[in-house]
Protein backbone atom coordinates (compact mmCIF):
# COMPACT_ATOMS: atom_id res chain seq x y z
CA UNK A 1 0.00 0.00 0.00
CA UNK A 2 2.71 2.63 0.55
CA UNK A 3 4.34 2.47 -2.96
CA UNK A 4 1.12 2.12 -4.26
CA UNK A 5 0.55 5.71 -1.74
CA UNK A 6 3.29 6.63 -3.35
CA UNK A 7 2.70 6.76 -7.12
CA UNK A 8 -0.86 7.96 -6.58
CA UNK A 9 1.11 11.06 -4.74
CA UNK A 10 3.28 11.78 -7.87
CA UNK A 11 0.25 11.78 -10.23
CA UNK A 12 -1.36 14.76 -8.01
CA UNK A 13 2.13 16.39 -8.23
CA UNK A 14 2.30 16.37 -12.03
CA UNK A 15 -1.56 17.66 -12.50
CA UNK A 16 -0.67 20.34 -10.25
CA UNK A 17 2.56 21.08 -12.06
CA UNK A 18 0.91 20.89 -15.57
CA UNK A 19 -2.36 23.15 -14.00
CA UNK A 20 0.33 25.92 -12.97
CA UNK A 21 1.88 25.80 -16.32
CA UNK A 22 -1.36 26.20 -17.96
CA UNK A 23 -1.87 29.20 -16.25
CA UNK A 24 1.20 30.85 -16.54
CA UNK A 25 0.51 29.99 -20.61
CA UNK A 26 -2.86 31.97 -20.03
CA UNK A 27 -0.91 34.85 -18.50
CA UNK A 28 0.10 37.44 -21.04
């Protein structure tokens, strides 16, 4: 269960990395 923890954290991280870049793309 803890790796499994694990991966499931880094998926969040990368949506929330990708979100941020999407809107610093938006930002002029």
């Amino acid at each position: 269960q803890g790796a499994r923890w694990g991966e499931e954290e880094e998926q969040q991280e990368q949506e929330q990395q990708e979100q941020q870049q999407q809107k610093k793309r938006n930002s002029p």
